[in-house]
C-alpha atoms as a PDB file:
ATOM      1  CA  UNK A   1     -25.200   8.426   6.159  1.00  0.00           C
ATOM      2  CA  UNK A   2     -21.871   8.639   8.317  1.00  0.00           C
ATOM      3  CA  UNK A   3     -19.065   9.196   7.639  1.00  0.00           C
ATOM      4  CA  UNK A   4     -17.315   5.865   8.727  1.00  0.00           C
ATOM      5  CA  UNK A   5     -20.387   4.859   5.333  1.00  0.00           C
ATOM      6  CA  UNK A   6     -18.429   6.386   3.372  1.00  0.00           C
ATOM      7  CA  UNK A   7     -14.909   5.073   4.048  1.00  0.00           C
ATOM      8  CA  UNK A   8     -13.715   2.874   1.213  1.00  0.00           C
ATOM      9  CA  UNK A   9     -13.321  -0.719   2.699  1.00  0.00           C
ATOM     10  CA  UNK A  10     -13.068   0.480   6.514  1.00  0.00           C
ATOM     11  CA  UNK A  11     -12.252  -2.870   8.442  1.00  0.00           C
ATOM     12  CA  UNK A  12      -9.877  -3.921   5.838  1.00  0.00           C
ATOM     13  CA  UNK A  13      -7.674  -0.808   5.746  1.00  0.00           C
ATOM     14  CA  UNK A  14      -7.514  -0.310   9.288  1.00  0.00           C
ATOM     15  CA  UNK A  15      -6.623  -3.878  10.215  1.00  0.00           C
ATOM     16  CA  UNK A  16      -3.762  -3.247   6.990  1.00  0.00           C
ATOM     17  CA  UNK A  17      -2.656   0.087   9.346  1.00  0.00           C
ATOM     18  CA  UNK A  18      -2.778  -1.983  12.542  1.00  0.00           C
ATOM     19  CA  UNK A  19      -0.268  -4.274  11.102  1.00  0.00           C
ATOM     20  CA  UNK A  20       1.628  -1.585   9.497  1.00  0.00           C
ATOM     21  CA  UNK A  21       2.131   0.156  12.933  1.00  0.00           C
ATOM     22  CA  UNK A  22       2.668  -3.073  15.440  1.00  0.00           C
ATOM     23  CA  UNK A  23       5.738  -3.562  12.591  1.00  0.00           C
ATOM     24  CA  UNK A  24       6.778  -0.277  12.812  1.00  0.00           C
ATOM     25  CA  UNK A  25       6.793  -0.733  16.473  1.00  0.00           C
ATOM     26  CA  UNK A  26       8.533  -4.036  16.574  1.00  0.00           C
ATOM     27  CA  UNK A  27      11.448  -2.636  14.045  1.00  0.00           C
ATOM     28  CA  UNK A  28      11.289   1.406  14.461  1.00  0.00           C
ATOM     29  CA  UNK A  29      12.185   3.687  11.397  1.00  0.00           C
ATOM     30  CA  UNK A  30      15.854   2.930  10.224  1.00  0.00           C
ATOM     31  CA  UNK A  31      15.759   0.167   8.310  1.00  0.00           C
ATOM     32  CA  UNK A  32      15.661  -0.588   4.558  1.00  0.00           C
ATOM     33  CA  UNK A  33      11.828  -1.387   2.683  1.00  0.00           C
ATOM     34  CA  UNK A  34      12.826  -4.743   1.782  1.00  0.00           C
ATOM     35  CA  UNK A  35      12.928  -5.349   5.830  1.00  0.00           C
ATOM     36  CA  UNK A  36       9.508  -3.649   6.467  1.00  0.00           C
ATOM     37  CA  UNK A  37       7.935  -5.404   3.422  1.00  0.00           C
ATOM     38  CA  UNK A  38       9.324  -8.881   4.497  1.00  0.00           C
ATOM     39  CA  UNK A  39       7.980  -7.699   7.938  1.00  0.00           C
ATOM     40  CA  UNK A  40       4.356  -7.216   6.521  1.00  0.00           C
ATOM     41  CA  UNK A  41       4.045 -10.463   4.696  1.00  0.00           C
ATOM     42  CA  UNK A  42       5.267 -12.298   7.736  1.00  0.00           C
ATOM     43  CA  UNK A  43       2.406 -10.639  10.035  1.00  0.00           C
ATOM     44  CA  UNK A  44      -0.291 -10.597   6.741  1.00  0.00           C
ATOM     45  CA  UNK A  45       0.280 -14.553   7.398  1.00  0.00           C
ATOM     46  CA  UNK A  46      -0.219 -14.509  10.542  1.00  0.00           C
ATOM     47  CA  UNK A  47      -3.572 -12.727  10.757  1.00  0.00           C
ATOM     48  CA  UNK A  48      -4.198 -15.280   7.668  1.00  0.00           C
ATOM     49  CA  UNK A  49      -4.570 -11.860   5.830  1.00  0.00           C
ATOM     50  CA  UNK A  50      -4.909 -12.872   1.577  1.00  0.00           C
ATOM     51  CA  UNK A  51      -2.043 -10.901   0.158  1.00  0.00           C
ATOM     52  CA  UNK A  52      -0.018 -11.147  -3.400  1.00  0.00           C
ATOM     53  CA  UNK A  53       3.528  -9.653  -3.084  1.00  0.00           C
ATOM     54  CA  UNK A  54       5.775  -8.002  -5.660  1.00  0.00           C
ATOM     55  CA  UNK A  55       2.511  -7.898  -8.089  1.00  0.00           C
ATOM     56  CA  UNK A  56       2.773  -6.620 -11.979  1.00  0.00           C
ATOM     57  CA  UNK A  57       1.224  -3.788 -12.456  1.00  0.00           C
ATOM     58  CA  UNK A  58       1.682  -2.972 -16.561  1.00  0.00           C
ATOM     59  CA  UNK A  59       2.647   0.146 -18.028  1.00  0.00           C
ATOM     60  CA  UNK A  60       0.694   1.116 -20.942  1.00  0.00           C
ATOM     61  CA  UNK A  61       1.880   3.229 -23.292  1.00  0.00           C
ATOM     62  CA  UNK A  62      -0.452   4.397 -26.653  1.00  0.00           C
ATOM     63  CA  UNK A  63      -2.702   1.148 -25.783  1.00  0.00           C
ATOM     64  CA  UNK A  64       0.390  -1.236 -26.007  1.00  0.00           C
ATOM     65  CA  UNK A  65       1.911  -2.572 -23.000  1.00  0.00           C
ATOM     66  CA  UNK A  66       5.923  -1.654 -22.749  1.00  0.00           C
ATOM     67  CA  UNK A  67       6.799  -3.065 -19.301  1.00  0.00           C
ATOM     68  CA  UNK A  68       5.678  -3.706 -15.876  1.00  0.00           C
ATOM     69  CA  UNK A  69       5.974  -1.910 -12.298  1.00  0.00           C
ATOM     70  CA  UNK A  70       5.693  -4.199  -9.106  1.00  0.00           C
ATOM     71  CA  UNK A  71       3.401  -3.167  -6.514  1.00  0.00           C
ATOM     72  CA  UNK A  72       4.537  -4.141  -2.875  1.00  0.00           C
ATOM     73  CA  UNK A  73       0.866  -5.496  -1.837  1.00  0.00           C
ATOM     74  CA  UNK A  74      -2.606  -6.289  -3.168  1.00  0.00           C
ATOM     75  CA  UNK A  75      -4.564  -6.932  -0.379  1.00  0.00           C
ATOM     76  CA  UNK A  76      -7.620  -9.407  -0.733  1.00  0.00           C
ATOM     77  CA  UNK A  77      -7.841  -8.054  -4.358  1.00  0.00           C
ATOM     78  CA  UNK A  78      -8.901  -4.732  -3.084  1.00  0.00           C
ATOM     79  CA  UNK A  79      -5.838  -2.642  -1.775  1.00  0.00           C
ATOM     80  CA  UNK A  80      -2.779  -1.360  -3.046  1.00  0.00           C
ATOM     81  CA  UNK A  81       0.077  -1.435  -0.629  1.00  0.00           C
ATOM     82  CA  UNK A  82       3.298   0.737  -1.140  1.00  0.00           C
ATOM     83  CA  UNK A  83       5.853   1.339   1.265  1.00  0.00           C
ATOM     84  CA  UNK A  84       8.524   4.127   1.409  1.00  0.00           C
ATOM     85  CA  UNK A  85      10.942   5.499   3.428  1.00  0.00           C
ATOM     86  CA  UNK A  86      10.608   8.803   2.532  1.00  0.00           C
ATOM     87  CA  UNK A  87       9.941  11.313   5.297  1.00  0.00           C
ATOM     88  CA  UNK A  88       7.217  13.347   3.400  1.00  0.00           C
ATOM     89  CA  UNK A  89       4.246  11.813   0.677  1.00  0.00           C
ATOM     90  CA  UNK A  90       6.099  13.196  -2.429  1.00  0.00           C
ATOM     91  CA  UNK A  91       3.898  13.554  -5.392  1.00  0.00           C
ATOM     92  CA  UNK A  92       5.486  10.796  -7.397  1.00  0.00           C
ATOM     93  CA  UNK A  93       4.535   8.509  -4.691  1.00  0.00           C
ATOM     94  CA  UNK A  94       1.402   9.327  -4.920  1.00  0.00           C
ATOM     95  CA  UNK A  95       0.862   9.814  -8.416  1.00  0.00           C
ATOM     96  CA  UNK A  96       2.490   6.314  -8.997  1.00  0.00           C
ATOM     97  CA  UNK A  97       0.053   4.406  -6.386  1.00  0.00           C
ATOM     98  CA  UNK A  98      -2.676   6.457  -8.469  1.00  0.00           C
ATOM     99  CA  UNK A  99      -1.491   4.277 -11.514  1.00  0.00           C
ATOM    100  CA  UNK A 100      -1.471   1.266  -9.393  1.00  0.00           C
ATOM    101  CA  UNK A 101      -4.914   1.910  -8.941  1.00  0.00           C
ATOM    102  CA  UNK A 102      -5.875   2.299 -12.532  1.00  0.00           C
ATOM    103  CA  UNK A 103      -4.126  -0.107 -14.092  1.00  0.00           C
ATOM    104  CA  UNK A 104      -5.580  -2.798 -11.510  1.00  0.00           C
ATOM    105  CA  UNK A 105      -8.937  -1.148 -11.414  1.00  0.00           C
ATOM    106  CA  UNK A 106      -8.765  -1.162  -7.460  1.00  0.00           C
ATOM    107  CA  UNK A 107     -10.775   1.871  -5.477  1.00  0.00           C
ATOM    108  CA  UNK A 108      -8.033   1.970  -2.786  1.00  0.00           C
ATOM    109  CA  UNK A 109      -4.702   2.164  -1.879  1.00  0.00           C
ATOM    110  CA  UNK A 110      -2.591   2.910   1.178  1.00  0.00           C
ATOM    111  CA  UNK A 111       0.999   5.100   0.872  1.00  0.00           C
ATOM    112  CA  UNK A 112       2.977   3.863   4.163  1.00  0.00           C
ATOM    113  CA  UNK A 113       6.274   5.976   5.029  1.00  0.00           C
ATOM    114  CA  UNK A 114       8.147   4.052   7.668  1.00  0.00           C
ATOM    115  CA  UNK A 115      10.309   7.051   9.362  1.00  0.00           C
ATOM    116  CA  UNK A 116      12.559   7.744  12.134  1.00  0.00           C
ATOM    117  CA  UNK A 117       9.572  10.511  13.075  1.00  0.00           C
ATOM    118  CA  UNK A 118       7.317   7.188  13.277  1.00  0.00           C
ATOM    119  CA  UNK A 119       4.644   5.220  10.403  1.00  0.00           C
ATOM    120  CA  UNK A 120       3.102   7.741   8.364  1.00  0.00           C
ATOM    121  CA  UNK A 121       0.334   6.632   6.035  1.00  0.00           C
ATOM    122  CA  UNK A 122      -2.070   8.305   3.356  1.00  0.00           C
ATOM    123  CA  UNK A 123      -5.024   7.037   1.636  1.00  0.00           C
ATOM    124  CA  UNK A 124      -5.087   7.205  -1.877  1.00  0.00           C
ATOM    125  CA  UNK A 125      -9.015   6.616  -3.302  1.00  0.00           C
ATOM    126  CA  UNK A 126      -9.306   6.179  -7.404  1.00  0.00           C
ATOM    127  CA  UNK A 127     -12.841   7.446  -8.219  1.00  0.00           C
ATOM    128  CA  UNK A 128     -13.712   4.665 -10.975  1.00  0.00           C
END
C-alpha cells in the first residue's frame, strides 16, 4: 500500500489547504480570524464545498453535558476546521481540535495558523 493509501480523506483535505492558502494569499497574515474564517466560507461556496460554520461541539463533563465549544468548520461531515493566528501549533490548540474530534466522532481535523511568516497547517488524526 502507499502512502498517499493511507492518508485520511486525501482529496478532501488538500482541496480544504488549497483554499486555505489562495485566502491566505489574497489577504496575507495580519488580519483578525473572524476575517480569514468569513474568507473560507465565502470560497467553501464557491467551490460548492458542504460546510457547517460556528458548529457545537459539547463539553462533557462526568457523562453530563455542561456547555458547548464552537468549532470554526465541519467539512462534508468529515473534517474539523480551526483557525488561529498563533505563530506556533501550541498544545492547547491541538489538544482542543483533539476534543473536536471526539466529541463529533470525526477521524480528521486540520489546525490552520494564518501568520505574517505565511499559512501554517497541521493535521490532527483521532484513531477511533
Amino acid at each position: 500500500m502507499e502512502n498517499h493509501d493511507k492518508i485520511v480523506y486525501p482529496e478532501l483535505s488538500y482541496l480544504i489547504v488549497g483554499v486555505m492558502f489562495d485566502v491566505y494569499k489574497e489577504l496575507g497574515g495580519d488580519l483578525q480570524e473572524k476575517h480569514y474564517q468569513r474568507a473560507l466560507s465565502s470560497e467553501f461556496k464557491n467551490r460548492k464545498i458542504k460546510f457547517s460554520e460556528q458548529v457545537k461541539v459539547p463539553l462533557i463533563y462526568k457523562e453530563q453535558k455542561i456547555g458547548y465549544y464552537a468549532l470554526d468548520f465541519l467539512i462534508e461531515d468529515k473534517i474539523a476546521i480551526e483557525i488561529k493566528k498563533d505563530n506556533n501549533f501550541s498544545p492547547r490548540n491541538i489538544r482542543q481540535l483533539y476534543s473536536y474530534l471526539k466529541s463529533l466522532n470525526l477521524k480528521l481535523g486540520i489546525l490552520a495558523n494564518f501568520t505574517k511568516q505565511g499559512l501554517k497547517f497541521k493535521r490532527v488524526l483521532n484513531i477511533l
